[in-house]
C-alpha atoms as a PDB file:
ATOM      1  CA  UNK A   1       6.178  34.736 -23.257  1.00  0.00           C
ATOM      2  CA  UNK A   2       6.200  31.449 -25.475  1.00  0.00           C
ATOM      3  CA  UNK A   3       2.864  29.417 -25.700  1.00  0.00           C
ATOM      4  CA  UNK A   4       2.405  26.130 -23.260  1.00  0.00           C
ATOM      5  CA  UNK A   5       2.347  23.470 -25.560  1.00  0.00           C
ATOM      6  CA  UNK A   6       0.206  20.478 -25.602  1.00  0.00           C
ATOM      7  CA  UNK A   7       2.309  16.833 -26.096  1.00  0.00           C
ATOM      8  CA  UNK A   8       1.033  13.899 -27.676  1.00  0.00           C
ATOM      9  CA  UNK A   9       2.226  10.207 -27.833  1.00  0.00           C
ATOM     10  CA  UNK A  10       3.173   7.917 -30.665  1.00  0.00           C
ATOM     11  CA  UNK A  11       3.488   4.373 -30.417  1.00  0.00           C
ATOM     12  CA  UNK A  12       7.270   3.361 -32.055  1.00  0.00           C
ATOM     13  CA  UNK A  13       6.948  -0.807 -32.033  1.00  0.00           C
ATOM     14  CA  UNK A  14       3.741  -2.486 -32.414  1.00  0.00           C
ATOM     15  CA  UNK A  15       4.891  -5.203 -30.379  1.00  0.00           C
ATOM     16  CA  UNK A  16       5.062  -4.757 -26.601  1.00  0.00           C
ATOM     17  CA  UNK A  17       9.023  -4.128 -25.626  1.00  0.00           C
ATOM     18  CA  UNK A  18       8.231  -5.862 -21.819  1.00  0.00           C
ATOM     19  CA  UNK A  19       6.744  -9.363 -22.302  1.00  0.00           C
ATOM     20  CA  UNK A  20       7.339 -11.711 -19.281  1.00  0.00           C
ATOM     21  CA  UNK A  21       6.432 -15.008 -19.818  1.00  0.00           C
ATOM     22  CA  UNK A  22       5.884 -16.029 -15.887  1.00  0.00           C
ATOM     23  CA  UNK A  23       3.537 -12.673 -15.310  1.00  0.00           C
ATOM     24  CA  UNK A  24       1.590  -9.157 -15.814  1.00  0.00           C
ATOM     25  CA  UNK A  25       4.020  -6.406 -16.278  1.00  0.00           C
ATOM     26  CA  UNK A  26       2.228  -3.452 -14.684  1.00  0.00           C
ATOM     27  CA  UNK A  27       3.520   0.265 -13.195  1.00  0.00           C
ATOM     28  CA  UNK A  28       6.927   1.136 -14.256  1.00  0.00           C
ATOM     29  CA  UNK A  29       9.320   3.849 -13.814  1.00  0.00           C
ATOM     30  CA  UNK A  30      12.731   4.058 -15.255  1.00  0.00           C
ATOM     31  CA  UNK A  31      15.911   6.437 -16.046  1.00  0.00           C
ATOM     32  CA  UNK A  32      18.439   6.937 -18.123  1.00  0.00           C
ATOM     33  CA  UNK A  33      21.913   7.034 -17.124  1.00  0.00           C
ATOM     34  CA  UNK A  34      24.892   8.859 -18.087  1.00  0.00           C
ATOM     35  CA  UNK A  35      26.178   6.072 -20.453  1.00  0.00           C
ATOM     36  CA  UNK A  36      22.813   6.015 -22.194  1.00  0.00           C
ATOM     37  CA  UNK A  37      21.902   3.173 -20.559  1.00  0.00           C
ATOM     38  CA  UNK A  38      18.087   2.722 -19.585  1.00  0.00           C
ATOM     39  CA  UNK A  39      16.908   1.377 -16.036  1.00  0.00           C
ATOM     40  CA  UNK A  40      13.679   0.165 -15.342  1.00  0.00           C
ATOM     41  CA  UNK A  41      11.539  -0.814 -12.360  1.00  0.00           C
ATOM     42  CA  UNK A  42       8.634  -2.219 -12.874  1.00  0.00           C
ATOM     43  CA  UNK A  43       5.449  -4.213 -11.064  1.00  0.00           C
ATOM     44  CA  UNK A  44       5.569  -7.957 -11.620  1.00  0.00           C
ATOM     45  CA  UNK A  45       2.295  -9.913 -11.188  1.00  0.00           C
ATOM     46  CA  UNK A  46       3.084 -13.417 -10.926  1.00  0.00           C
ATOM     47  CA  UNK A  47       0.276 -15.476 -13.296  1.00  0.00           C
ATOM     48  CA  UNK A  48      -0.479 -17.722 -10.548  1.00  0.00           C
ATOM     49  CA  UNK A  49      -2.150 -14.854  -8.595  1.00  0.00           C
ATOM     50  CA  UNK A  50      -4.849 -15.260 -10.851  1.00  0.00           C
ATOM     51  CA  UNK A  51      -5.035 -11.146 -11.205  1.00  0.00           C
ATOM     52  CA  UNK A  52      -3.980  -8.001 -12.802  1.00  0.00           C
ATOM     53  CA  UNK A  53      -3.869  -6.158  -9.601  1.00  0.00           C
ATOM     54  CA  UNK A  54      -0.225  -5.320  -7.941  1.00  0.00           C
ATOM     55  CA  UNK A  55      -1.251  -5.954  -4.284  1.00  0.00           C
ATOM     56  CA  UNK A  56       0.848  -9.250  -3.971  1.00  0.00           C
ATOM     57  CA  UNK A  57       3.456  -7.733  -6.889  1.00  0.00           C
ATOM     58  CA  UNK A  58       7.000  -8.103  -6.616  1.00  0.00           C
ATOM     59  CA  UNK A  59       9.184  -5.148  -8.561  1.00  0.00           C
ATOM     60  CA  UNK A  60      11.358  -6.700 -11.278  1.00  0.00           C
ATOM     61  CA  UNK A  61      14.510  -4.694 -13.197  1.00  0.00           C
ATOM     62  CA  UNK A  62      14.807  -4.217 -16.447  1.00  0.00           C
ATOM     63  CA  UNK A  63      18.472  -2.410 -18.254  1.00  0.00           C
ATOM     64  CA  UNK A  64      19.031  -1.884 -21.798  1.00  0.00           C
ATOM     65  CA  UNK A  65      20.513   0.733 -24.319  1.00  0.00           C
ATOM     66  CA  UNK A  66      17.286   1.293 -25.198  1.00  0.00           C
ATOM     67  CA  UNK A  67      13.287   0.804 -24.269  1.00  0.00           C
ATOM     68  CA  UNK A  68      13.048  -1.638 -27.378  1.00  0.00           C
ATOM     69  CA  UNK A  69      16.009  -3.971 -26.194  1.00  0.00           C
ATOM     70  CA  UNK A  70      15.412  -4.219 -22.460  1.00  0.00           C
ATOM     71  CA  UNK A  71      16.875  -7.261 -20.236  1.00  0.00           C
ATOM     72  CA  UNK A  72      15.385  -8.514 -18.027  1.00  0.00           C
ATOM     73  CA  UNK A  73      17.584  -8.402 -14.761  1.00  0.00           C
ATOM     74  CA  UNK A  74      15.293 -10.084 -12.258  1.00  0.00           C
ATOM     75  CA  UNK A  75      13.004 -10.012  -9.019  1.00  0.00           C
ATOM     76  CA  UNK A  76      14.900  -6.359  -7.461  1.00  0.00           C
ATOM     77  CA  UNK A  77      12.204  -5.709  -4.330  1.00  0.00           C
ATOM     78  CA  UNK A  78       9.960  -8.414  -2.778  1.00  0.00           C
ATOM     79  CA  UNK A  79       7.976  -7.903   0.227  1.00  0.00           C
ATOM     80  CA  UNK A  80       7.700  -9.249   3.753  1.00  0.00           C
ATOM     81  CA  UNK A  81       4.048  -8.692   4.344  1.00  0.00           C
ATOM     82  CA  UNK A  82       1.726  -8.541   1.128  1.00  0.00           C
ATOM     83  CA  UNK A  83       3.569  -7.081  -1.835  1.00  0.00           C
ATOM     84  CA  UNK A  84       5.170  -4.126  -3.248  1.00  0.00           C
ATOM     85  CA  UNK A  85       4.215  -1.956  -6.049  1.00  0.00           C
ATOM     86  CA  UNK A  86       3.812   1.342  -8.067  1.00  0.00           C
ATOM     87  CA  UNK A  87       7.396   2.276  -8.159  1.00  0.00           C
ATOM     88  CA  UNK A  88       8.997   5.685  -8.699  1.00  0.00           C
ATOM     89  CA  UNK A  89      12.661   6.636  -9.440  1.00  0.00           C
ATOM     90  CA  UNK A  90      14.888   9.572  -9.250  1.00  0.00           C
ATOM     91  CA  UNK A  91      18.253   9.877  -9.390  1.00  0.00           C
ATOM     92  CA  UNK A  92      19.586  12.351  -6.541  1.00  0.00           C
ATOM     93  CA  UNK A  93      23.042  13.432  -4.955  1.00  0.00           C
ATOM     94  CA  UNK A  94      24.567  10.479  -6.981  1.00  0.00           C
ATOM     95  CA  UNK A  95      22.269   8.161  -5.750  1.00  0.00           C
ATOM     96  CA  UNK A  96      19.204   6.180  -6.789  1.00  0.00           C
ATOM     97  CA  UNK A  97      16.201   6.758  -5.028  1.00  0.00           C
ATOM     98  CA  UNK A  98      13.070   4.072  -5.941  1.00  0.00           C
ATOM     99  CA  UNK A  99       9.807   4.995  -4.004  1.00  0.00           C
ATOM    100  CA  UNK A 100       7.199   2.101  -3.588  1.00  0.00           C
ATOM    101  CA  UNK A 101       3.909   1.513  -1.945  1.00  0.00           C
ATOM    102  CA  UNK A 102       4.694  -1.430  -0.044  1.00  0.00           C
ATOM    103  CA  UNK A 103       0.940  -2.967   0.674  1.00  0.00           C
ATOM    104  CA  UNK A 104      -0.004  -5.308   4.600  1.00  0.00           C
ATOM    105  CA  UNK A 105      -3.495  -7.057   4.373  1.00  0.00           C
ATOM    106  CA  UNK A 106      -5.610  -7.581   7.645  1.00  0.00           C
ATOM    107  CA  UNK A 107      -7.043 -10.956   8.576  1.00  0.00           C
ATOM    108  CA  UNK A 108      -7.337 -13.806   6.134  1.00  0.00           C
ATOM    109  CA  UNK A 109      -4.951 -13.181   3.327  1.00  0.00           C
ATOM    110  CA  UNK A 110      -7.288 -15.205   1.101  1.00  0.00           C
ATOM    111  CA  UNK A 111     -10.024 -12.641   1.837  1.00  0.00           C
ATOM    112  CA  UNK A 112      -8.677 -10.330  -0.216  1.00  0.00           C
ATOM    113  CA  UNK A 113     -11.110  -7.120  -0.731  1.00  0.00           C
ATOM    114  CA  UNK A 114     -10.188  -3.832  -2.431  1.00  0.00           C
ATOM    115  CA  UNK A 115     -12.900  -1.766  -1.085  1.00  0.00           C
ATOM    116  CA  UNK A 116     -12.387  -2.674   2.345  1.00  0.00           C
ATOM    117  CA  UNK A 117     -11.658  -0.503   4.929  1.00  0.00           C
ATOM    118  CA  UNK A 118      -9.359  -0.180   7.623  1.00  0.00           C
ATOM    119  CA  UNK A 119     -10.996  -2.799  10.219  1.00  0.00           C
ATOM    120  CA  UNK A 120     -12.900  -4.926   7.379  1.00  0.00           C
ATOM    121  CA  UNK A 121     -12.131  -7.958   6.553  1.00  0.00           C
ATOM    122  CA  UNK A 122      -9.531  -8.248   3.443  1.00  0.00           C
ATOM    123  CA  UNK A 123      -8.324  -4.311   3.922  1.00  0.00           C
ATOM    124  CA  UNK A 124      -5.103  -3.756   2.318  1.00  0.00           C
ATOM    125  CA  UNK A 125      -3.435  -1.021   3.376  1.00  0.00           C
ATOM    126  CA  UNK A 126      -0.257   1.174   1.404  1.00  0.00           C
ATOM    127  CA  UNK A 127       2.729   3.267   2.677  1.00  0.00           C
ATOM    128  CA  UNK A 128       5.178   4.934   0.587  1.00  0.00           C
ATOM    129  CA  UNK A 129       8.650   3.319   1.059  1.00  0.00           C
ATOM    130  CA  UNK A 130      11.662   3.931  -0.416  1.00  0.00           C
ATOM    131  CA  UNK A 131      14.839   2.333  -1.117  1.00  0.00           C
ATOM    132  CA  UNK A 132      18.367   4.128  -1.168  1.00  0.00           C
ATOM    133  CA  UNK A 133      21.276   2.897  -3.875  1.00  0.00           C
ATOM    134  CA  UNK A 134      24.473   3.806  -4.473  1.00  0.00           C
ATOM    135  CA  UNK A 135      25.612   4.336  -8.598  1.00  0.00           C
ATOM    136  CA  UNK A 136      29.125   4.517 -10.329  1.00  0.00           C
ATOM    137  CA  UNK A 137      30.681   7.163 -12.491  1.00  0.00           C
ATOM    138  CA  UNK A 138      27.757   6.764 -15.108  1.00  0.00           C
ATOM    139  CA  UNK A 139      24.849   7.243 -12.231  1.00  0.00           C
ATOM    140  CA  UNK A 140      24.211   3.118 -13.125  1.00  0.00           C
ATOM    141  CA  UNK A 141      22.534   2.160 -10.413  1.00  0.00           C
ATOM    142  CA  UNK A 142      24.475  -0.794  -7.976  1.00  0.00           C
ATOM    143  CA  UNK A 143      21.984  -2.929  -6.722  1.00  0.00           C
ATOM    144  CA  UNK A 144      23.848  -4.532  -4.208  1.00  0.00           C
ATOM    145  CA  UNK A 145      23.653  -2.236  -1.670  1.00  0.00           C
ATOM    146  CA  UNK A 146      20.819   0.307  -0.465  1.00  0.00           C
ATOM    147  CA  UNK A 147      19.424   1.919   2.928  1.00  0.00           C
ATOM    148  CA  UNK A 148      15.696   1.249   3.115  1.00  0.00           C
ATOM    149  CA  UNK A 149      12.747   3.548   5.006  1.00  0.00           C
ATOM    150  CA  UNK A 150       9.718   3.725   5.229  1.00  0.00           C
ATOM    151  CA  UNK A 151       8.868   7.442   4.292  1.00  0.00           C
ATOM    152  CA  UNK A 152       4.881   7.953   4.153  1.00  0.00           C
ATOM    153  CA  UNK A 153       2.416   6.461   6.150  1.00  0.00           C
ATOM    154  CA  UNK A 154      -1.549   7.062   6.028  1.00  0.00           C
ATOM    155  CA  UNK A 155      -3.047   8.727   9.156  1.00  0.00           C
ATOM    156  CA  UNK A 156      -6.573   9.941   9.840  1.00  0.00           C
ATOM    157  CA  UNK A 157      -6.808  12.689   7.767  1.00  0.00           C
ATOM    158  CA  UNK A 158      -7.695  12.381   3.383  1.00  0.00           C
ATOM    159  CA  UNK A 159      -5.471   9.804   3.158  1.00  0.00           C
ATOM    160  CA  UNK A 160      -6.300   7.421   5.659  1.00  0.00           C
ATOM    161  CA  UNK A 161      -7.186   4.363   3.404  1.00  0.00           C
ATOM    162  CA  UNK A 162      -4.370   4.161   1.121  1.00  0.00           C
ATOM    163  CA  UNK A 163      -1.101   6.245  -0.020  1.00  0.00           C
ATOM    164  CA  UNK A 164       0.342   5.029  -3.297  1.00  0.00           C
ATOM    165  CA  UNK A 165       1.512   5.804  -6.544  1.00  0.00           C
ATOM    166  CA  UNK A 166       4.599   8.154  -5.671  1.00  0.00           C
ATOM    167  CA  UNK A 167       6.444   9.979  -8.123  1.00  0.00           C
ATOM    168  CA  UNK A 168       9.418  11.884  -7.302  1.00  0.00           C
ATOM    169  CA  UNK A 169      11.562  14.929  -8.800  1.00  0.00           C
ATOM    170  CA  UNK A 170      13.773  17.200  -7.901  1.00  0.00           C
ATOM    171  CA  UNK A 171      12.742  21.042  -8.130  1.00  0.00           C
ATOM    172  CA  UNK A 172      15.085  23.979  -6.278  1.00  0.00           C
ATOM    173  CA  UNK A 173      17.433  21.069  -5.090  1.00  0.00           C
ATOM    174  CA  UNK A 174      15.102  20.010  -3.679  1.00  0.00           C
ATOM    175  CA  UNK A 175      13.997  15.691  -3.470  1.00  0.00           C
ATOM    176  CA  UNK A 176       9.409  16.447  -4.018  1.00  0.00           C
ATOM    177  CA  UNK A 177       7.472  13.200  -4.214  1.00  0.00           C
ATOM    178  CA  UNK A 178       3.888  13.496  -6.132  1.00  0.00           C
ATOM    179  CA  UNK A 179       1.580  10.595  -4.719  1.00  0.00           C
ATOM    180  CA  UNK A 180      -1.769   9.734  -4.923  1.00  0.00           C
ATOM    181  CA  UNK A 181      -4.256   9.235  -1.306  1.00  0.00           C
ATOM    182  CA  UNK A 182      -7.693   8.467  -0.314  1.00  0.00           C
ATOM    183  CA  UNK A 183      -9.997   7.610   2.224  1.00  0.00           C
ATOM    184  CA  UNK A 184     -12.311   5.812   0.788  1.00  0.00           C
ATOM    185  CA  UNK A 185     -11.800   4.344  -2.997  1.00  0.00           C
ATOM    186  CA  UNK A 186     -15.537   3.766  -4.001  1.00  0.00           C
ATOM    187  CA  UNK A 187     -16.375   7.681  -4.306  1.00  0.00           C
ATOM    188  CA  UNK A 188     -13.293   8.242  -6.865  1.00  0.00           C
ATOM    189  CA  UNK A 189     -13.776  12.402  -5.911  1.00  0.00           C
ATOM    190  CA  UNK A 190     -11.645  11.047  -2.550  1.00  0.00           C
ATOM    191  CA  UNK A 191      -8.704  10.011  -4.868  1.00  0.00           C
ATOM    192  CA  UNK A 192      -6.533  13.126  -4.741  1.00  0.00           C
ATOM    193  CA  UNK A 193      -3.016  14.117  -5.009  1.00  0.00           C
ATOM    194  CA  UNK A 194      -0.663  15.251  -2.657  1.00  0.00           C
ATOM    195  CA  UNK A 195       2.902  15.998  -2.449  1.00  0.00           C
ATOM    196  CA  UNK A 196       5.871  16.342  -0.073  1.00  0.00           C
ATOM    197  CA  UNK A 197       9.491  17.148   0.206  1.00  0.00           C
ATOM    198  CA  UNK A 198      11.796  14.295   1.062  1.00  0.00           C
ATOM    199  CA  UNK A 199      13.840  15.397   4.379  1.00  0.00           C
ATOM    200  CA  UNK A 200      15.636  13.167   6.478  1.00  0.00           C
ATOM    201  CA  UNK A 201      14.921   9.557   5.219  1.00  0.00           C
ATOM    202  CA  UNK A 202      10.800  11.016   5.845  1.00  0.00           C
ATOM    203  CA  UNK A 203       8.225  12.858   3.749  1.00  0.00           C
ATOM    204  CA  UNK A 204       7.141  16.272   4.631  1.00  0.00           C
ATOM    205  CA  UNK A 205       3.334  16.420   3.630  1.00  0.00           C
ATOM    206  CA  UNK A 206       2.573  19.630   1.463  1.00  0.00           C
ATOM    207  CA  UNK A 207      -1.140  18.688   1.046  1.00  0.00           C
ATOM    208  CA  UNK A 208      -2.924  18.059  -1.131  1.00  0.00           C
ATOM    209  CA  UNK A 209      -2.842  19.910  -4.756  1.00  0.00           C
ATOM    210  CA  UNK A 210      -5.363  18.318  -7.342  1.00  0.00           C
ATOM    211  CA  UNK A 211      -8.652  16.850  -5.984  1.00  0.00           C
ATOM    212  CA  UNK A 212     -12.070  16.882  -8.202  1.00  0.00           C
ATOM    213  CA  UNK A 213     -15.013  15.443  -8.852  1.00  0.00           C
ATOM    214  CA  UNK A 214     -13.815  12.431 -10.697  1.00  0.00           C
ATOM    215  CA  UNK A 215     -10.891  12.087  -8.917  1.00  0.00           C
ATOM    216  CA  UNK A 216      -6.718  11.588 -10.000  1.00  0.00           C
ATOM    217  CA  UNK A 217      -3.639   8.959 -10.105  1.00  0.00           C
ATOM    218  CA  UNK A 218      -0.408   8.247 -10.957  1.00  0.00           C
ATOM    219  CA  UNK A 219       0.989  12.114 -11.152  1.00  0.00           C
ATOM    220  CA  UNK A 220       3.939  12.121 -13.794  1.00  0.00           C
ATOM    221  CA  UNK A 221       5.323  15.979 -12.480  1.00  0.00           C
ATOM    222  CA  UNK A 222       8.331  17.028 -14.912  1.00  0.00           C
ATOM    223  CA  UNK A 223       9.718  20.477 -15.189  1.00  0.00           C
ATOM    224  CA  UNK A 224       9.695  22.872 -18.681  1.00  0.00           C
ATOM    225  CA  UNK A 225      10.188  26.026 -19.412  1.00  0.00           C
ATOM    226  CA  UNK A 226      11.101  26.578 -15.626  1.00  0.00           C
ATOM    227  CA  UNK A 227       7.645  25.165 -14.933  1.00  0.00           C
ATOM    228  CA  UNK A 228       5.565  22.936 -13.025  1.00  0.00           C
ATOM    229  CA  UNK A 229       3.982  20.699 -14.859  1.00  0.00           C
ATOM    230  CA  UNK A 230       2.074  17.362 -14.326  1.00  0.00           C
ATOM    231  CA  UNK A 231       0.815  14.379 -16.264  1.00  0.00           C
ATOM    232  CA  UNK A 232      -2.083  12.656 -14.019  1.00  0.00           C
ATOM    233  CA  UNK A 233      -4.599   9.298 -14.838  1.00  0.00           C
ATOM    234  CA  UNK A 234      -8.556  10.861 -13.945  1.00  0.00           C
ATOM    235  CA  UNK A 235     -11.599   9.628 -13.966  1.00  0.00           C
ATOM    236  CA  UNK A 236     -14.384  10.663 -16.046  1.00  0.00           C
ATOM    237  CA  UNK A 237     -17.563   8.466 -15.003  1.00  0.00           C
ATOM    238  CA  UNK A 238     -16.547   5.684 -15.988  1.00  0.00           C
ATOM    239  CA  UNK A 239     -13.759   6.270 -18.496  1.00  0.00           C
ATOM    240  CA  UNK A 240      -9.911   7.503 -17.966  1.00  0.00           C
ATOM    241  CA  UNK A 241      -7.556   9.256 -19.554  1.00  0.00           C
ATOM    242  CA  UNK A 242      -4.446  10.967 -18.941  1.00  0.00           C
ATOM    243  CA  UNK A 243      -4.406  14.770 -18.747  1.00  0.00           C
ATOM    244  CA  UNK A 244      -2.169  17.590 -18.631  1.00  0.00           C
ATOM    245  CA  UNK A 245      -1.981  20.230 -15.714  1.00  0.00           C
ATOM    246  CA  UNK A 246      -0.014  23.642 -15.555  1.00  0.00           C
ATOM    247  CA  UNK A 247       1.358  24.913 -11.974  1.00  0.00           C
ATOM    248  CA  UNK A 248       0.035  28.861 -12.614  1.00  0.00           C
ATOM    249  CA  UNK A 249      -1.658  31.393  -9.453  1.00  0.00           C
ATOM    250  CA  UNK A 250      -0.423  28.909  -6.906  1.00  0.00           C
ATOM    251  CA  UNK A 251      -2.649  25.991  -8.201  1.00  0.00           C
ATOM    252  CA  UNK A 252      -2.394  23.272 -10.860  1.00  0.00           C
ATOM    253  CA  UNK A 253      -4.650  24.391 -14.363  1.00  0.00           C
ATOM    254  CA  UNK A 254      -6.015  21.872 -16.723  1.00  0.00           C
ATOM    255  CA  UNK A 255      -4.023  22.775 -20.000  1.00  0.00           C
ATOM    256  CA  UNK A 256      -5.537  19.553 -22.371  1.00  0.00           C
ATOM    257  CA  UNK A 257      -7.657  16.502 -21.467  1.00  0.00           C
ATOM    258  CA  UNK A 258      -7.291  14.786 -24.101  1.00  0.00           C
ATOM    259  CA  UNK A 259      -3.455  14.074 -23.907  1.00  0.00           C
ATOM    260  CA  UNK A 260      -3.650  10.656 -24.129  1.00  0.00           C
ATOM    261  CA  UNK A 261      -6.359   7.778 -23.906  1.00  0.00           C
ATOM    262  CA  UNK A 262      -4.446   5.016 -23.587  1.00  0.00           C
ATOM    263  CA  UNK A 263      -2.884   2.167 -25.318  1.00  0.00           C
ATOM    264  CA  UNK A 264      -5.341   0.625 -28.400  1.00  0.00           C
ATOM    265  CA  UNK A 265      -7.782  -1.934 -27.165  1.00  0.00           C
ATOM    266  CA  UNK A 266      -6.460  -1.308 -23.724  1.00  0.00           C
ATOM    267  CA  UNK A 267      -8.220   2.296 -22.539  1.00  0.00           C
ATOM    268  CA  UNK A 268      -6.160   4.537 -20.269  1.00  0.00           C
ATOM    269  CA  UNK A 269      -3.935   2.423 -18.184  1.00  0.00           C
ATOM    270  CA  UNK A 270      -0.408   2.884 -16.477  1.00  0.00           C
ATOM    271  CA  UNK A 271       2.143   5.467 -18.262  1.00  0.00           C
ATOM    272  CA  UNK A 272       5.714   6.171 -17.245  1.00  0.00           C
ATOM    273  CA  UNK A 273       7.695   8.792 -19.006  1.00  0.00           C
ATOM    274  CA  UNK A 274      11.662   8.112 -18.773  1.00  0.00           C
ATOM    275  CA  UNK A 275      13.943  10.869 -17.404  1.00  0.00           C
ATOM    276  CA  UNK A 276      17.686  12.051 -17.897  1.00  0.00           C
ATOM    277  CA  UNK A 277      19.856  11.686 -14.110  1.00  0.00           C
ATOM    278  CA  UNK A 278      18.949  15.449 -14.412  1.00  0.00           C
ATOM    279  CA  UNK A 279      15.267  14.485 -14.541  1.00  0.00           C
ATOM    280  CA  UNK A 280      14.393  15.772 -17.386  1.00  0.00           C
ATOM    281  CA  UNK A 281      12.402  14.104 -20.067  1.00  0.00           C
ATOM    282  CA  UNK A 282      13.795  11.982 -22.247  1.00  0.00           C
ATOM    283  CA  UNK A 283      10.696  11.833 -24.661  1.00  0.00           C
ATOM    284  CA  UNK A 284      11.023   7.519 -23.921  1.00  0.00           C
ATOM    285  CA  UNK A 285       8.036   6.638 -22.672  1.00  0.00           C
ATOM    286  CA  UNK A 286       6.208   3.060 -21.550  1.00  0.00           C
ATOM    287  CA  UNK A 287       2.966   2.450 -21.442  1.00  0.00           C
ATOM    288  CA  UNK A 288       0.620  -0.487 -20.100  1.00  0.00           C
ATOM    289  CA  UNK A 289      -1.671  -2.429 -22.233  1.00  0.00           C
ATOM    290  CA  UNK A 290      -3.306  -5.859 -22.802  1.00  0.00           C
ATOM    291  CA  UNK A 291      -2.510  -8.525 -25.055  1.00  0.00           C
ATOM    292  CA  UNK A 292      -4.184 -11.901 -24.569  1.00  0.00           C
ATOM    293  CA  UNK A 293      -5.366 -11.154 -21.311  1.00  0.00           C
ATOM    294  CA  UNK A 294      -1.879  -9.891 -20.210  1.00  0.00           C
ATOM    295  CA  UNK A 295      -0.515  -6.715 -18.897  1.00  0.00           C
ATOM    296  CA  UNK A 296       2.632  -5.902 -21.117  1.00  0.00           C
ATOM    297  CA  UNK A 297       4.675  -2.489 -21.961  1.00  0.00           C
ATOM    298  CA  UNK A 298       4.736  -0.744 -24.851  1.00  0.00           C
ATOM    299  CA  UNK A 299       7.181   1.888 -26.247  1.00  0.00           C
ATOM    300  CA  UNK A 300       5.632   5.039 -27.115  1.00  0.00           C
ATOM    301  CA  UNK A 301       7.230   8.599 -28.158  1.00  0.00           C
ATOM    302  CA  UNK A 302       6.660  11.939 -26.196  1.00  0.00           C
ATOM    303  CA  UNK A 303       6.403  15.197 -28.774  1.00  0.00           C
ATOM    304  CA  UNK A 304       4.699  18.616 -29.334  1.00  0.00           C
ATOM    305  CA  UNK A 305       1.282  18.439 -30.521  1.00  0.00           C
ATOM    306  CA  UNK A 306       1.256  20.263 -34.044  1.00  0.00           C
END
């Protein structure tokens, strides 16, 4: 049996390759098609929001032949009640699925709170929604036309605050979608992950598979060496990093926490690692970091650890 190895990042452009003048660039998730050609999705935080957080984002696209020469291809999802966010794409029976959390506030919209809950005043809530596109002989994604449903919706049990974050792959033929739910977001041990299988336009809850005493987001799963695998933001008091979990014995295993802390300057923020139509890694990856007060994406490398 060959050893699990440990990955590490390297940054490949000191400038950031996503730079929008009118706003933060924030959660992203992208694939490349058959034609080489990269798609991206990403969280767009309009400056005038006065924030870096995605509650009122929009989700912008981005296409290029390659993470450092990106287009930008404009505003691709917009909401009807607060904003969208947190996308997650997967290409699947010829067809582009893009998972969001799409985010309702309660009351006064100016009253925004991010520790309220259900019933206080400035609660946002999330669902997990996803939108369904058609793609031509390269797997491009066509943008003018997609079925949209809502998929994932919090109830009373550990997720009953928020559901968010969702990250989707296909495993057995299967459509699985990672995400990230909690009940109450000041006690970060409630943040947990959870996954489902995609069945009829809904998600299937599974449960949840990674909880601690720190807590976990954005869950990057991938698939290698006919294994699970899973790239997941946690909380350590009060400092992040992204780690690296094993599916072994029925149960995710930490296999390195140090895998990566985070753009320089910026600590451990979002990180999105680009897949193949097949979904597997590409080694592109984009990660979130600061510059001048604003949220931008860098280009980063994925590789063993020597």
């Amino acid at each position: 049996m060959s050893k699990d190895e440990k990955y590490k990042l390297t940054l490949v452009h000191e400038h950031p390759v996503i730079d929008d003048p009118k706003g933060h660039i924030r959660m992203v998730a992208g694939y490349r098609d058959l034609n080489g050609m990269y798609h991206v999705f990403c969280d767009f935080i309009d400056y005038s929001f006065h924030t870096i957080h995605s509650w009122q984002a929009s989700i912008k696209y981005y296409k290029g032949k390659s993470l450092t020469n990106l287009y930008d291809q404009g505003i691709l999802i917009s909401s009807n009640d607060y904003g969208v966010g947190s996308p997650g794409v997967v290409v699947y029976q010829k067809k582009v699925y893009l998972f969001y959390s799409n985010h309702k506030i309660y009351g006064d919209t100016s009253v925004f709170n991010g520790y309220s809950k259900p019933g206080e005043t400035g609660y946002v809530s999330s669902d997990i929604h996803v939108n369904i596109y058609k793609t031509d002989k390269q797997l491009a994604i066509d943008t003018t036309s997609n079925e949209h449903f809502e998929v994932l919706n919090r109830d009373n049990g550990w997720k009953s605050m928020r559901v968010d974050d969702p990250s989707p792959i296909i495993i057995d033929n299967q459509l699985i979608v990672y995400y990230k739910g909690f009940d109450d977001n000041r006690d970060k041990s409630h943040i947990q992950v959870g996954v489902g299988t995609f069945l009829n336009n809904h998600l299937i809850e599974q449960g949840i598979i990674l909880s601690s005493t720190y807590g976990f987001e954005m869950p990057r799963p991938f698939i290698k060496d006919g294994k699970k695998q899973l790239f997941v933001r946690n909380f350590s008091h009060d400092i992040s990093s992204w780690s690296h979990y094993i599916f072994r014995n029925n149960k995710y295993i930490l296999h390195d926490n140090q895998f990566f802390y985070g753009h320089p300057n910026s600590k451990a923020m979002d990180v999105s690692f680009i897949c193949d139509t097949f979904g597997n890694l590409t080694g592109d990856v984009l990660a979130c970091g600061t510059n001048n007060n604003q949220l931008k994406q860098w280009a980063y490398s994925l590789s063993i650890k020597s």
